[in-house]
C-alpha atoms as a PDB file:
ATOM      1  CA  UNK A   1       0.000   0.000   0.000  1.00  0.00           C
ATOM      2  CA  UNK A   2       1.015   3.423  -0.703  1.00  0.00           C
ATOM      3  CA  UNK A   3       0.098   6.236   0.613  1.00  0.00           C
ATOM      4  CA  UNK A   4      -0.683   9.509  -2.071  1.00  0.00           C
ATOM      5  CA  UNK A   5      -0.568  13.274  -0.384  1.00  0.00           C
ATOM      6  CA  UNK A   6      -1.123  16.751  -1.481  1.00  0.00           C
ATOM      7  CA  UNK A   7       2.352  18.468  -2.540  1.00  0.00           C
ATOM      8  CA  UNK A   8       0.840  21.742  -0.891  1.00  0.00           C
ATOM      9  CA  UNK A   9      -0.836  20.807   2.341  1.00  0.00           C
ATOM     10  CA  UNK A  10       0.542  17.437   3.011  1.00  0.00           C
ATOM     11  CA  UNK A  11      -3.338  16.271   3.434  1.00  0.00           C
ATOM     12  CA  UNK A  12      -3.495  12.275   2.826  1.00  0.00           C
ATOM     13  CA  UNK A  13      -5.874  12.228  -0.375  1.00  0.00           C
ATOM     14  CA  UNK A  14      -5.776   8.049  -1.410  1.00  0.00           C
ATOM     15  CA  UNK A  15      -4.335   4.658  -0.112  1.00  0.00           C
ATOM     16  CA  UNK A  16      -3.730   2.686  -3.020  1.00  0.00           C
ATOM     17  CA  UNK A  17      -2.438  -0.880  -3.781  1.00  0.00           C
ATOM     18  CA  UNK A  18       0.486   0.116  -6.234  1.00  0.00           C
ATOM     19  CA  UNK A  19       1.677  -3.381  -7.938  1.00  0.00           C
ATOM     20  CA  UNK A  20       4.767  -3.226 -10.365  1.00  0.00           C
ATOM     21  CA  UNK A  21       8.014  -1.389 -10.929  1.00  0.00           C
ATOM     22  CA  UNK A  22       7.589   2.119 -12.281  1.00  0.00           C
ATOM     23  CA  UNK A  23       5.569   5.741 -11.455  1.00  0.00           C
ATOM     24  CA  UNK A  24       2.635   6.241 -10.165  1.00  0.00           C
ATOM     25  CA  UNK A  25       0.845   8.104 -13.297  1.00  0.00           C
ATOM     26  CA  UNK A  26      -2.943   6.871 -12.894  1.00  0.00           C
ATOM     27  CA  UNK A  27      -4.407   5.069 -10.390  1.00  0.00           C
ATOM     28  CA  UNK A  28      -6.891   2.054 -11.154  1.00  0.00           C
ATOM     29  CA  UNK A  29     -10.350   2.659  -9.271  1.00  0.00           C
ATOM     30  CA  UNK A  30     -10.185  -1.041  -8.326  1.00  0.00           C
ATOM     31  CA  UNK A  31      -7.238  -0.564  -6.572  1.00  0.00           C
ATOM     32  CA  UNK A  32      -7.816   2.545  -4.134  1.00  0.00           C
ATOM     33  CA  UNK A  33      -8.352   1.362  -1.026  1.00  0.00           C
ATOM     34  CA  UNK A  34      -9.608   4.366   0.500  1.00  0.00           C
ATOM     35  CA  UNK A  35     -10.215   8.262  -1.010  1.00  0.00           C
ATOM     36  CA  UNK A  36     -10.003  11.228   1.060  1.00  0.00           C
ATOM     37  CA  UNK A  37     -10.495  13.443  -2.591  1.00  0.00           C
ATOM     38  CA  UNK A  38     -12.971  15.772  -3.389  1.00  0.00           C
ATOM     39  CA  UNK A  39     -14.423  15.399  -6.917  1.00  0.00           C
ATOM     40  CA  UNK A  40     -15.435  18.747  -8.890  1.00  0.00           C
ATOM     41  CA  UNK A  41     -16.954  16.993 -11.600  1.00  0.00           C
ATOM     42  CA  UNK A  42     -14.305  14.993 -13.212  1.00  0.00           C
ATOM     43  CA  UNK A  43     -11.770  16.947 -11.576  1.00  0.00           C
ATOM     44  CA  UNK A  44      -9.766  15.469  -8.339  1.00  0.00           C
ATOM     45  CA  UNK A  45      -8.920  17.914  -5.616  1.00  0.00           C
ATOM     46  CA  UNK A  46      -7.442  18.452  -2.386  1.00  0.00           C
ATOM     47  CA  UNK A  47      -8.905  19.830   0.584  1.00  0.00           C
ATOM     48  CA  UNK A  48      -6.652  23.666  -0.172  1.00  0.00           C
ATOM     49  CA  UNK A  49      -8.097  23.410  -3.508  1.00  0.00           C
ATOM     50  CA  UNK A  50      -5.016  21.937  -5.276  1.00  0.00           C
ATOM     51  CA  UNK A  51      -6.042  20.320  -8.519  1.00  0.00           C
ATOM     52  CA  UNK A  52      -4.631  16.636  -8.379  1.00  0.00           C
ATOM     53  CA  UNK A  53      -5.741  14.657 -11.460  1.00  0.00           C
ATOM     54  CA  UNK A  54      -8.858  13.909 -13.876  1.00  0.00           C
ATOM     55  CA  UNK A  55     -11.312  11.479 -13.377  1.00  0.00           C
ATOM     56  CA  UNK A  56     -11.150   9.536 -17.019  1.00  0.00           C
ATOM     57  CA  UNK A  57     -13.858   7.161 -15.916  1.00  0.00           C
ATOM     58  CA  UNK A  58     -11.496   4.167 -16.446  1.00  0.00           C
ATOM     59  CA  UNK A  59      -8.504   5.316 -14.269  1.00  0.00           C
ATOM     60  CA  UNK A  60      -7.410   8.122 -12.489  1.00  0.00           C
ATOM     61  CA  UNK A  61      -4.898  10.425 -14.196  1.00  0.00           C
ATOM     62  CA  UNK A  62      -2.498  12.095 -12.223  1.00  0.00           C
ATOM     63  CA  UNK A  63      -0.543  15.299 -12.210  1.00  0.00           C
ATOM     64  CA  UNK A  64       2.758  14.635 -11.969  1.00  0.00           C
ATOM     65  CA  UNK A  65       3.298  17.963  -9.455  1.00  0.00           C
ATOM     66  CA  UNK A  66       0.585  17.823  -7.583  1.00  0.00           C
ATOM     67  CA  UNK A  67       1.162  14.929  -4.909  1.00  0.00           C
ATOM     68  CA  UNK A  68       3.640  13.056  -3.088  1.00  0.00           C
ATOM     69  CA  UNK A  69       3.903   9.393  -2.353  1.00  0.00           C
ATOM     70  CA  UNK A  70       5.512   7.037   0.697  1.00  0.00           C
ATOM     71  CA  UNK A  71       4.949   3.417   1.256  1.00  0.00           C
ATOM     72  CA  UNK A  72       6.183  -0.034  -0.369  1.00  0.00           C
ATOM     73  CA  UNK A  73       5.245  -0.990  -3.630  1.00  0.00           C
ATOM     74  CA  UNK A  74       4.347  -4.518  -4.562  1.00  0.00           C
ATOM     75  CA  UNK A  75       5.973  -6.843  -6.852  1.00  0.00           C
END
């Protein structure tokens, strides 16, 4: 499980089963665990108001800037 946060605030916005090697660039709906987002229609945000990704109905992309991660990634 990782662990994604606002760059700005720090605020914990999702807890998501990362599996594989590489970046986190979209996140799989399947996947999140738990989402502490707020959703302006397919826009993700952060409690400040930072934008975080798009909602593309299939997966989650990410902006790059936006968020930090910690945790272990499996496999």
């Amino acid at each position: 499980m990782i662990t994604i946060k606002c760059a700005k605030c720090k605020a914990k916005l999702f807890r998501y089963l990362k599996i594989g090697k590489g970046q986190v660039r979209h996140l799989w709906p399947d996947r999140v665990a738990e989402d502490f987002s707020i959703r302006d229609g397919n826009q993700i945000k952060c409690q400040c108001g930072n934008i975080i990704g798009k909602d593309e109905s299939k997966y989650i992309n990410l902006k790059r800037s936006a968020f930090t991660q910690t945790g272990r990634k499996f496999g």
